[in-house]
Protein backbone atom coordinates (compact mmCIF):
# COMPACT_ATOMS: atom_id res chain seq x y z
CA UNK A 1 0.00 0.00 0.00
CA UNK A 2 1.97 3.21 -0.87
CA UNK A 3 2.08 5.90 1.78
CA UNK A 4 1.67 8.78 -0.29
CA UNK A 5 -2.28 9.71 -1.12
CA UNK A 6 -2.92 9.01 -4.81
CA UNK A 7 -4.18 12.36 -5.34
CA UNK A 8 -1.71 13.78 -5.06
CA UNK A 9 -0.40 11.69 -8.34
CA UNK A 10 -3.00 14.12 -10.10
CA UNK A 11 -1.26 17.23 -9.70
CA UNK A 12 2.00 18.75 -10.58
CA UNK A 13 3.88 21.38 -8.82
CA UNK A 14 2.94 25.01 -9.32
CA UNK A 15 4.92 26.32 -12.98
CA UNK A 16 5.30 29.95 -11.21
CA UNK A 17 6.96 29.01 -8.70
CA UNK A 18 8.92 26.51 -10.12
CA UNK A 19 10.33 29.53 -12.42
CA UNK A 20 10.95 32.02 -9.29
CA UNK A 21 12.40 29.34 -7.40
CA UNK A 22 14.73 28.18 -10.75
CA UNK A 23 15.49 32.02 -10.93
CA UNK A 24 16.38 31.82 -7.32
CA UNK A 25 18.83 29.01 -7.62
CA UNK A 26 20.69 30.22 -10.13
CA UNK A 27 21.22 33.73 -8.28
CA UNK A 28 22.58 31.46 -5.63
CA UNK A 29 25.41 30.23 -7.64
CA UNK A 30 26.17 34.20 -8.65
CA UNK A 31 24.68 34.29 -12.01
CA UNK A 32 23.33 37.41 -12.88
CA UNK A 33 19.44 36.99 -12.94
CA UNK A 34 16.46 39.25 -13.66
CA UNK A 35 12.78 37.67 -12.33
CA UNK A 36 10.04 38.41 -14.01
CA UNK A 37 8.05 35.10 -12.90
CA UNK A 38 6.45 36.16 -9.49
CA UNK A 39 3.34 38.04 -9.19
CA UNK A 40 3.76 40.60 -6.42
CA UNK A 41 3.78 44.22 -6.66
CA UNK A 42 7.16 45.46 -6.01
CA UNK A 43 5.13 48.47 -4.10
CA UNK A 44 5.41 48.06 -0.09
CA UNK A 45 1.76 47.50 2.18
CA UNK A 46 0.53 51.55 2.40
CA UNK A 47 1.45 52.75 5.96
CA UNK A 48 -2.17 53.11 7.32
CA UNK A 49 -2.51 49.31 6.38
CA UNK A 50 0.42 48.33 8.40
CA UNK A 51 -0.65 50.77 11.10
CA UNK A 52 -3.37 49.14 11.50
CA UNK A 53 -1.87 45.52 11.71
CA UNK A 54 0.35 47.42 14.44
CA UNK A 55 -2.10 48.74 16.66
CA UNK A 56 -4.09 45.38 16.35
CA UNK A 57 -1.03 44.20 18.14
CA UNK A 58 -0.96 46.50 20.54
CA UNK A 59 -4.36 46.23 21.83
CA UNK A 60 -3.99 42.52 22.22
CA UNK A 61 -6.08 41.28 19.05
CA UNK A 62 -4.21 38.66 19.01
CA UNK A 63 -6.18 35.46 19.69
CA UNK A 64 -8.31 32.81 17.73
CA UNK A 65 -10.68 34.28 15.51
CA UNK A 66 -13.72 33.05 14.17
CA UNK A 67 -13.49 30.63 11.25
CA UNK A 68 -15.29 32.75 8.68
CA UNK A 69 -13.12 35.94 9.93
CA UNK A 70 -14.13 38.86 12.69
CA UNK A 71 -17.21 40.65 11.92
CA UNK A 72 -16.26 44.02 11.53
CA UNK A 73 -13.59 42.96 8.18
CA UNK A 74 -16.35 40.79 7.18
CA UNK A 75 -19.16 44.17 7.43
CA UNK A 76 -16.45 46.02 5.55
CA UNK A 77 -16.62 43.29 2.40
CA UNK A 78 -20.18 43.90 2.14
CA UNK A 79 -19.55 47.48 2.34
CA UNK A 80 -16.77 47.20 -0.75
CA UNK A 81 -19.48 45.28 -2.17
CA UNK A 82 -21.80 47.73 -2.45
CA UNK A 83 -19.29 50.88 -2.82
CA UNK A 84 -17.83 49.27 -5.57
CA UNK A 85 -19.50 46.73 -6.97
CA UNK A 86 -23.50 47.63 -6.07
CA UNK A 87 -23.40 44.20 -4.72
CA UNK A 88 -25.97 43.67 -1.41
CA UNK A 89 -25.09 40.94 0.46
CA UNK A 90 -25.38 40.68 4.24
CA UNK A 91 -22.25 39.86 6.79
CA UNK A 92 -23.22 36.16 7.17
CA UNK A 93 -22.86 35.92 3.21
CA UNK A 94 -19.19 36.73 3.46
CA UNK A 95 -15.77 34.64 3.95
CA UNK A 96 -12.40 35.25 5.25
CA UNK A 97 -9.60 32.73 4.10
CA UNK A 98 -5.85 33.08 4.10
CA UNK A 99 -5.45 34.14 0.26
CA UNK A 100 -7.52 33.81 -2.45
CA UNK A 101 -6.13 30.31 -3.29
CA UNK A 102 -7.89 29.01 -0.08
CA UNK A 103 -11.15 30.85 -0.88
CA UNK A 104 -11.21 28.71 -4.06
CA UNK A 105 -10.22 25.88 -3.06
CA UNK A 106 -12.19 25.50 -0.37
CA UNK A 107 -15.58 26.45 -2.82
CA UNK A 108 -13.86 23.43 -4.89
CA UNK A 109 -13.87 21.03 -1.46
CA UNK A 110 -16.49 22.18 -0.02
CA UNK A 111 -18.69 21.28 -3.61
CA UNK A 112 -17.20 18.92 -5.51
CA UNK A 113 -18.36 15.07 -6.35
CA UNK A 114 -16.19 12.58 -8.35
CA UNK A 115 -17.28 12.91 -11.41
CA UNK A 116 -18.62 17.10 -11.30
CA UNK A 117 -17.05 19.11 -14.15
CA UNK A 118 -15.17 22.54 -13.87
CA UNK A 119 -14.99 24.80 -16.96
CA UNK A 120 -11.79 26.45 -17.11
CA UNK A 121 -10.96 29.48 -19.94
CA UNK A 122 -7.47 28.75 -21.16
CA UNK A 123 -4.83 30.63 -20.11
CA UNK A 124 -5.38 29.83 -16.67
CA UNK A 125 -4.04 30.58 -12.94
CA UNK A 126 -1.95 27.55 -13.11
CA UNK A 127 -3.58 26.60 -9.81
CA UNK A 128 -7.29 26.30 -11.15
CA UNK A 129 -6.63 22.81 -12.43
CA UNK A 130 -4.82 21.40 -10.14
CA UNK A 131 -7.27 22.53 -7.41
CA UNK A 132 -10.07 20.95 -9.00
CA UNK A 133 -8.33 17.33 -9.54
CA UNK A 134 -7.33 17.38 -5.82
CA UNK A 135 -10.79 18.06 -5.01
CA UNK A 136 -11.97 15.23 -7.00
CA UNK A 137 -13.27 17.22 -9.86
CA UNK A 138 -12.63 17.19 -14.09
CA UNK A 139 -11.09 19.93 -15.01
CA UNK A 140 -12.67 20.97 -18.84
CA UNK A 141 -10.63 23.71 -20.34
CA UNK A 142 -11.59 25.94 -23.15
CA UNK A 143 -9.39 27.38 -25.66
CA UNK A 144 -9.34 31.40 -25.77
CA UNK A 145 -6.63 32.14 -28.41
CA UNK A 146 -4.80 35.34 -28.70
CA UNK A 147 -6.80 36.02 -31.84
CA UNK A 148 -9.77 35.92 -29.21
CA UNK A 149 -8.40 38.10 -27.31
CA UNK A 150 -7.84 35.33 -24.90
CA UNK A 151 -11.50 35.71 -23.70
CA UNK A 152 -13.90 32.63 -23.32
CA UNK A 153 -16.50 32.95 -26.40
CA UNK A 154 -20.14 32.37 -25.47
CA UNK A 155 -20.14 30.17 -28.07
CA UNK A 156 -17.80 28.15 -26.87
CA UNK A 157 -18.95 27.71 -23.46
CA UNK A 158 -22.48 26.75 -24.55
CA UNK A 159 -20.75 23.65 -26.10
CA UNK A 160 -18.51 22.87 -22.81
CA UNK A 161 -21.35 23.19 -20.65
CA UNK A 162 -22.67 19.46 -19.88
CA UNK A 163 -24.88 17.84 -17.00
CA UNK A 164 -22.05 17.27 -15.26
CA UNK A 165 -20.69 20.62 -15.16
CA UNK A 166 -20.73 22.34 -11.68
CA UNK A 167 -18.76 25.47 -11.99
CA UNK A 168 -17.58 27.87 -14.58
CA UNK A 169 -14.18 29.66 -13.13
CA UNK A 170 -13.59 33.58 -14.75
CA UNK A 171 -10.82 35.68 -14.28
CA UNK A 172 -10.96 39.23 -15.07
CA UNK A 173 -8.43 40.69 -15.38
CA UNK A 174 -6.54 37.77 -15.65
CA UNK A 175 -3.24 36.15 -14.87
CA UNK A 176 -1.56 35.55 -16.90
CA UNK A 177 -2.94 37.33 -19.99
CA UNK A 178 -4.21 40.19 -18.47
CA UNK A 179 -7.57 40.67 -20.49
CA UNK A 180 -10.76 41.79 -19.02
CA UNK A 181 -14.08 41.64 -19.64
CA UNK A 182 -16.18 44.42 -21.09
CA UNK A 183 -19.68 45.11 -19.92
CA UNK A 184 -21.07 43.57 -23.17
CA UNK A 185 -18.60 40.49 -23.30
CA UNK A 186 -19.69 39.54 -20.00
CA UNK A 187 -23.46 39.91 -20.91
CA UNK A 188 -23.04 37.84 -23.37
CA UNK A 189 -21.28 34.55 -21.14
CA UNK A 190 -23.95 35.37 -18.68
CA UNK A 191 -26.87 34.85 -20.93
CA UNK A 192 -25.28 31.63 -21.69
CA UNK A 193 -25.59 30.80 -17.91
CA UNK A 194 -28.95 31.93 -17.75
CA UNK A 195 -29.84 29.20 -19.70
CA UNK A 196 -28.05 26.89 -17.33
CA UNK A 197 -29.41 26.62 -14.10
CA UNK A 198 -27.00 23.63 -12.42
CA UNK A 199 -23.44 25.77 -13.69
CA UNK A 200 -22.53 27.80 -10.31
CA UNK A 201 -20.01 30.63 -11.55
CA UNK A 202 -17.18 31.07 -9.62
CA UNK A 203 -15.33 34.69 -9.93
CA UNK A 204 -11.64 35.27 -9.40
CA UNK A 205 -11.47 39.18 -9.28
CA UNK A 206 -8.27 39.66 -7.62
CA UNK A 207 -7.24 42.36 -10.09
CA UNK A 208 -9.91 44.17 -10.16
CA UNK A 209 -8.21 47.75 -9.40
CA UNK A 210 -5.71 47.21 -11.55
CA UNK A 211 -7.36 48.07 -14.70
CA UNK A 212 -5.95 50.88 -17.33
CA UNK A 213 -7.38 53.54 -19.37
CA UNK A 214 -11.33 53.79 -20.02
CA UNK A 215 -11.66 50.60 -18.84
CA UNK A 216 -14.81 50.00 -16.66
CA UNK A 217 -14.86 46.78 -14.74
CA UNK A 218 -17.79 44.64 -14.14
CA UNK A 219 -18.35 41.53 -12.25
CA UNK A 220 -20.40 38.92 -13.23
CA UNK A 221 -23.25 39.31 -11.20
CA UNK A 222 -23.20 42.92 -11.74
CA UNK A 223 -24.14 42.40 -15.06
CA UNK A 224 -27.01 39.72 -14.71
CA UNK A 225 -28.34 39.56 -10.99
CA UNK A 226 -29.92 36.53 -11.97
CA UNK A 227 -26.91 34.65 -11.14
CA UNK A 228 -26.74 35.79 -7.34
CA UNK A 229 -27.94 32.69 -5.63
CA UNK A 230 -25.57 30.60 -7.49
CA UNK A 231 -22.15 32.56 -7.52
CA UNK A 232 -19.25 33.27 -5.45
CA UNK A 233 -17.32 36.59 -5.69
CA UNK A 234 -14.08 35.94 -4.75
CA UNK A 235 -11.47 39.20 -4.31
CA UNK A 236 -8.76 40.03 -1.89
CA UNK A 237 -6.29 42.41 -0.78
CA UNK A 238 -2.72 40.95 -1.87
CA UNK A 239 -2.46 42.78 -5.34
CA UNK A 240 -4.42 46.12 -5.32
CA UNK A 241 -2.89 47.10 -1.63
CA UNK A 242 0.46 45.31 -1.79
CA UNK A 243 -0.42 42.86 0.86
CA UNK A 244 1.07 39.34 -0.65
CA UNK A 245 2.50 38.31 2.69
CA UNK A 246 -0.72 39.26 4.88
CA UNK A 247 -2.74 36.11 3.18
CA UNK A 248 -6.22 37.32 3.39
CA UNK A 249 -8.55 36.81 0.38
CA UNK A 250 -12.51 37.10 1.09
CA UNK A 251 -15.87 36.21 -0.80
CA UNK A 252 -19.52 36.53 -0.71
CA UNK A 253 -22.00 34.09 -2.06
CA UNK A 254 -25.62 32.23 -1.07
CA UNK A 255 -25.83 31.43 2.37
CA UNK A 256 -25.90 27.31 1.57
CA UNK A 257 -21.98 27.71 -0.05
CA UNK A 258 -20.78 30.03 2.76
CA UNK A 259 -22.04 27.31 5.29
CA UNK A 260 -20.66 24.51 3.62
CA UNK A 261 -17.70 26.36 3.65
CA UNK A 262 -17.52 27.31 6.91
CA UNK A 263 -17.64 23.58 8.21
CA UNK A 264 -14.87 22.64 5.85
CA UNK A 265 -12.31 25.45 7.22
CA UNK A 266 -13.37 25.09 10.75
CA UNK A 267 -11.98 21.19 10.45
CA UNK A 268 -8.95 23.06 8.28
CA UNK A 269 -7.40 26.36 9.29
CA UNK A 270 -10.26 27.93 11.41
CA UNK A 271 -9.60 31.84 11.68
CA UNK A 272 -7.43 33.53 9.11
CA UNK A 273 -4.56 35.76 10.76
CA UNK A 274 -6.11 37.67 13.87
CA UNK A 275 -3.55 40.34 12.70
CA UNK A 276 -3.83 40.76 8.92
CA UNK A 277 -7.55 40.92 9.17
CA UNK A 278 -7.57 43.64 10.93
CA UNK A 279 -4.90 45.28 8.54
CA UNK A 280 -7.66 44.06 6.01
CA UNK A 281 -10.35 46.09 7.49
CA UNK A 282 -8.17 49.29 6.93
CA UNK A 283 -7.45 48.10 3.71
CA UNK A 284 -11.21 48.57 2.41
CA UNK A 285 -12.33 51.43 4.59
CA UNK A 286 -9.05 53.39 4.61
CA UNK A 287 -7.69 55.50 2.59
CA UNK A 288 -7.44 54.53 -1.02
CA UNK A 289 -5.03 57.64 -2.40
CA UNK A 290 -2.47 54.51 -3.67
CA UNK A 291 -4.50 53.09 -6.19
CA UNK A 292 -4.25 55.98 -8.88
CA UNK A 293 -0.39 55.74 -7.62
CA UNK A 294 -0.14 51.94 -8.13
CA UNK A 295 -1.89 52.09 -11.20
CA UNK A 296 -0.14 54.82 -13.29
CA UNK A 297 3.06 52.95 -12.30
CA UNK A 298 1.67 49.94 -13.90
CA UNK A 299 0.09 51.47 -16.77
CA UNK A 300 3.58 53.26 -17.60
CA UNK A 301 5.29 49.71 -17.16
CA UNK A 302 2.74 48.04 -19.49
CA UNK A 303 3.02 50.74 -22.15
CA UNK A 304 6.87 50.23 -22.01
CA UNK A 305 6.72 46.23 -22.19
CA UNK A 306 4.59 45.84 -24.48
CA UNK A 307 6.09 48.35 -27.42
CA UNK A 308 9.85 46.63 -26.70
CA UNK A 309 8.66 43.37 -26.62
CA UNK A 310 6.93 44.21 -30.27
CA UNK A 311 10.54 45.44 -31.23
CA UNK A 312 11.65 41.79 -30.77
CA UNK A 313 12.48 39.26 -33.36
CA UNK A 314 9.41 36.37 -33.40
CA UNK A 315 7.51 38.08 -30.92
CA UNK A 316 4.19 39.07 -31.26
CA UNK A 317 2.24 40.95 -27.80
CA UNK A 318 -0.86 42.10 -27.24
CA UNK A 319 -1.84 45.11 -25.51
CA UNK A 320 -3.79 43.82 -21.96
CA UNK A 321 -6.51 45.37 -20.67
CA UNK A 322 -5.43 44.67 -16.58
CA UNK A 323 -3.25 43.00 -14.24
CA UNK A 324 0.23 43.70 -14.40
CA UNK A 325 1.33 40.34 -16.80
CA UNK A 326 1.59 40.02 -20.69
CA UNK A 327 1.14 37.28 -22.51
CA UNK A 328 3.23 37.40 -25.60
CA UNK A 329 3.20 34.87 -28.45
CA UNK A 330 6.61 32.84 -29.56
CA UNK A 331 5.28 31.41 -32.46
CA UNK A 332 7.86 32.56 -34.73
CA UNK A 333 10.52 31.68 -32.76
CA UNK A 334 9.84 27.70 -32.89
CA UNK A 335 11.81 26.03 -34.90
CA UNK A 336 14.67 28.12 -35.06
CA UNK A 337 18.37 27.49 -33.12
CA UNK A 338 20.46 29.47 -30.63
CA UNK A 339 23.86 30.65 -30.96
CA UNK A 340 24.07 27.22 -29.00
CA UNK A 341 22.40 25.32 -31.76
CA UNK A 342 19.44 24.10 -30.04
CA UNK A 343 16.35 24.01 -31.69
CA UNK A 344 13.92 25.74 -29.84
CA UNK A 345 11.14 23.16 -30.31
CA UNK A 346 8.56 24.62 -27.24
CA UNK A 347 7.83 27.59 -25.46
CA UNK A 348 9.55 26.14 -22.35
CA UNK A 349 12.46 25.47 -24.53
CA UNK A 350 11.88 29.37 -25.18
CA UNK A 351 11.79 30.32 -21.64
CA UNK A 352 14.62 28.03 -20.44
CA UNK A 353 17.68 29.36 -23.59
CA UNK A 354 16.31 32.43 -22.33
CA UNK A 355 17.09 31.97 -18.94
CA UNK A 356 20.47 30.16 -19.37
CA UNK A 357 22.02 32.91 -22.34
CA UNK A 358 20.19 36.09 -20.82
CA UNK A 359 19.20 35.43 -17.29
CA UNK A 360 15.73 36.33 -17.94
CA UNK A 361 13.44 33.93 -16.09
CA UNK A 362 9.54 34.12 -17.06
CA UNK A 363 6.96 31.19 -17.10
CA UNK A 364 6.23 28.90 -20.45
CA UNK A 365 2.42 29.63 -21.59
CA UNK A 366 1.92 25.87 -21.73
CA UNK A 367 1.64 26.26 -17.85
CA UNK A 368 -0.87 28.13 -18.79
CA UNK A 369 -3.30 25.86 -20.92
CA UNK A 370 -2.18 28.02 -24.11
CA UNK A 371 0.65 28.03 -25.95
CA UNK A 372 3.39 28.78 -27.72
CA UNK A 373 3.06 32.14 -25.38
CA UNK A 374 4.95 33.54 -22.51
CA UNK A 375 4.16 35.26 -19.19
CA UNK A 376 6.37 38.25 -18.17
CA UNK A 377 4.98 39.74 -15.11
CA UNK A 378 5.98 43.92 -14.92
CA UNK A 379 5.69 44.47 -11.36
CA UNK A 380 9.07 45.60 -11.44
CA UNK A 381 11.18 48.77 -11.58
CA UNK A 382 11.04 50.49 -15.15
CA UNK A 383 15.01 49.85 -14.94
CA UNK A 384 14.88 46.14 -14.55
CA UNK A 385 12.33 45.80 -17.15
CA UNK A 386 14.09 47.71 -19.67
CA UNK A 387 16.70 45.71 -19.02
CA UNK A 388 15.17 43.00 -19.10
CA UNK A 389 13.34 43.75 -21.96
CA UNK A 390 16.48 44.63 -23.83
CA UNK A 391 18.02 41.05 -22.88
CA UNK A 392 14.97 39.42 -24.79
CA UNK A 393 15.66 41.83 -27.93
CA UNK A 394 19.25 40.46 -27.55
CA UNK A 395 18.15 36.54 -27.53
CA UNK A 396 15.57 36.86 -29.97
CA UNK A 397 17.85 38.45 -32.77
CA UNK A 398 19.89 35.47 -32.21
CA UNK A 399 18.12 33.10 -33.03
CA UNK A 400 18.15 31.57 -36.57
């Protein structure tokens, strides 16, 4: 009988970090190494945010919490609901989990059946997947091309959907591409789920604030309230107020899901982070004079990215809507040979010459579901991504 639980034989070990951690390693041995892998702002937590996480401190909030997090940070996500989504849900409808990742996967555990089917828009979180096979769900991924904008056609979805199909995952903006959702583009998935009563939809809006130029950003249920009572909002605070290392994501959705949920993480974790949930709470009702900050930073860094990487031999990339990744295309690029005199046959073969000749490290877009692409995340000084940028102009006229 092997030791090891066969589910775990399902999954594979997460392609980000595998990247930053390859990046990492090589720095180690004194190579000269520019990451672009890791998605964290490069901006520090805003110093009413970690005020706050200090005077929780000092007044002592330091004990167990409840499971589904303290009641005032969960009255403030109903609050950000409403302010900025014209959401109404009440306290008892909301979640607190450490990160986003544990909001999902707990909605995955707390819902899935052997058997249930997940719809997934390819390119994915890289996590999405391998969530839903650990929770004993089939993951059914849907090809959103770069000609598509990488957005999941209604179309398309109408002929994934099957009786066995639970939820439908959407990311907007997303990682790794970066494209968001319209208004209209969102009605027009949404009437598709209208017609399906048994798909729950399951919305990953982490980078919500970090959208750039006219772009207005919707959630789903924004856009059709019919699909309230079987959704789950999912947002946190790790990208849009710098707070990676505080682990607290939060949700709202019927009060059936949030139960269910609540059983699973009191048997799990129980209480995220006394501390970072009250950093949380300052989070949504403080102060929010960073945002324009964060996001003309961002903007600038996208502009700049995206019009070197379009100077580059082979590569072709897009302009996204959000986030702070592109997703560029290395289409033209397979096929051809290093310096070296390796074919590059792959986009990881892409990524990994690049790595090795220019010390560039980004993630292969067959991580992603969709390939032959590349993520380059630009949360990082306008220096190092010139730089870095420059290094890929370098490798790319090299090849032949």
């Amino acid at each position: 009988m092997a030791f090891i639980a066969d589910a775990l034989s399902r999954v594979k070990p997460s392609a980000t970090i595998a990247a930053t951690q390859k990046a990492r390693d090589l720095k180690a041995q004194g190579r000269d190494i520019i990451s672009l892998s890791v998605g964290e702002p490069d901006f520090d937590t805003p110093d009413h945010i970690k005020q706050a996480g200090i005077a929780a401190i000092q007044r002592g909030e330091t004990k167990y919490t409840p499971v589904l997090g303290i009641q005032p940070l969960r009255e403030a996500i109903v609050r950000k609901f409403k302010r900025e989504n014209q959401l109404d849900y009440k306290w008892t409808q909301t979640i607190v989990g450490t990160g986003g990742k544990h909001i999902l996967f707990n909605a995955f555990m707390a819902t899935m059946n052997p058997g249930d089917e997940v719809i997934i828009p390819a390119p994915y979180w890289v996590s999405y997947p391998d969530m839903v096979l650990l929770c004993g769900g089939t993951p059914v991924f849907v090809s959103c091309s770069m000609e598509k904008n990488f957005k999941l056609q209604p179309e398309d979805l109408e002929r994934a959907i099957t009786p066995r199909t639970k939820w439908l995952v959407l990311n907007s903006p997303s990682n790794p591409s970066g494209a968001a959702y319209t208004r209209a583009e969102l009605k027009a998935v949404t009437d598709v789920l209208m017609r399906h009563p048994h798909v729950w939809v399951l919305t990953d809006d982490m980078y919500e604030h970090l959208c750039y130029g006219d772009f207005e950003y919707t959630t789903p249920v924004q856009v059709e309230p019919g699909l309230m009572d079987r959704t789950l909002t999912m947002n946190g605070v790790s990208k849009a107020y710098a707070m990676t290392g505080w682990r607290v994501g939060y949700a709202a959705g019927p009060d059936s899901l949030i139960k269910a949920m609540d059983v699973l993480q009191g048997q799990q974790t129980s209480g995220t982070c006394s501390i970072a949930q009250w950093a949380a709470l300052q989070a949504l009702d403080g102060p929010q004079d960073h945002l324009p900050v964060f996001k003309k930073a961002f903007q600038e860094r996208r502009d700049l990215v995206v019009s070197m990487l379009n100077q580059a031999r082979f590569i072709d990339c897009p302009l996204p809507e959000g986030a702070f990744y592109v997703y560029p295309s290395c289409a033209e690029a397979i096929g051809r040979k290093t310096r070296d005199g390796k074919v590059i046959a792959t986009d990881e073969d892409f990524i990994t010459e690049l790595l090795m000749q220019e010390g560039v490290a980004v993630v292969h877009g067959s991580a992603f579901g969709l390939g032959p692409n590349f993520r380059i995340s630009y949360a990082a000084s306008t220096e190092t991504l010139e730089e870095a940028c420059n290094k890929i102009q370098r490798f790319t006229a090299s090849l032949v």
